[in-house]
Protein backbone atom coordinates (compact mmCIF):
# COMPACT_ATOMS: atom_id res chain seq x y z
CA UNK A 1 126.85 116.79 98.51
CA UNK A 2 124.83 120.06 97.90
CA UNK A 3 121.23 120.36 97.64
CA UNK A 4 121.67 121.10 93.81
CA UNK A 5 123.61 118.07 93.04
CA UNK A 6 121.93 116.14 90.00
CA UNK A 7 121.29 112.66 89.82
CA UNK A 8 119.96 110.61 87.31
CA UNK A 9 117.29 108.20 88.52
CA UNK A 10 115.99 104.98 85.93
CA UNK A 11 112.82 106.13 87.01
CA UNK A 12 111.98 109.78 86.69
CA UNK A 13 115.29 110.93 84.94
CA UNK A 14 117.26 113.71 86.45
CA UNK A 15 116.96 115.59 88.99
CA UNK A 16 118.19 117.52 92.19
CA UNK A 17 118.85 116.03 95.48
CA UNK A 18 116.58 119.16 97.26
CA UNK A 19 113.71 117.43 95.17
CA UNK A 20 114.49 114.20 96.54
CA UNK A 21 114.70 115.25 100.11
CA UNK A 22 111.68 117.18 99.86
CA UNK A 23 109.70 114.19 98.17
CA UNK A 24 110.95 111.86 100.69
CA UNK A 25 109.91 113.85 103.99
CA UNK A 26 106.37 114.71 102.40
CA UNK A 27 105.95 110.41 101.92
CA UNK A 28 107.25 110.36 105.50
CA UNK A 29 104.43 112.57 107.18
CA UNK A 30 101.91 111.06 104.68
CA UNK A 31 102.97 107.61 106.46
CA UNK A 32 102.83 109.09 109.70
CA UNK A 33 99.64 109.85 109.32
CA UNK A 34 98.42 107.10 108.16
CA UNK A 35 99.75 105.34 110.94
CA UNK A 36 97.97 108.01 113.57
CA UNK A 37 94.55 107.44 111.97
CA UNK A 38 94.80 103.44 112.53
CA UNK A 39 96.17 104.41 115.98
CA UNK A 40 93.07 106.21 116.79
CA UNK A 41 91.00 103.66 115.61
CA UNK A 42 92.74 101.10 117.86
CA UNK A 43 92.72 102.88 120.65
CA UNK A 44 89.95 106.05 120.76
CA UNK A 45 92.52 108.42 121.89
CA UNK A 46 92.66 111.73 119.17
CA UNK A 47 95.38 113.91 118.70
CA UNK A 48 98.66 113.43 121.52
């Protein structure tokens, strides 16, 4: 499918599948992130 395809979602309505992509890999790093900060605080080490 292209990057312009529309979609409806129940949710938010319609919209593009770039939008969707682009939502779903910024939730992915925020997760990531989240994950490295209760890393840290396990084990001390920062950054790696």
């Amino acid at each position: 499918m292209p990057l312009d395809a529309i979609f409806v979602s129940p949710r938010w309505g319609p919209m593009c599948l770039r939008w969707a992509f682009v939502h779903m890999h910024g939730e992915y790093a925020r997760h990531n992130g989240h994950a490295d900060i209760l890393r840290e605080r396990v084990d001390g080490t920062v950054g790696t």
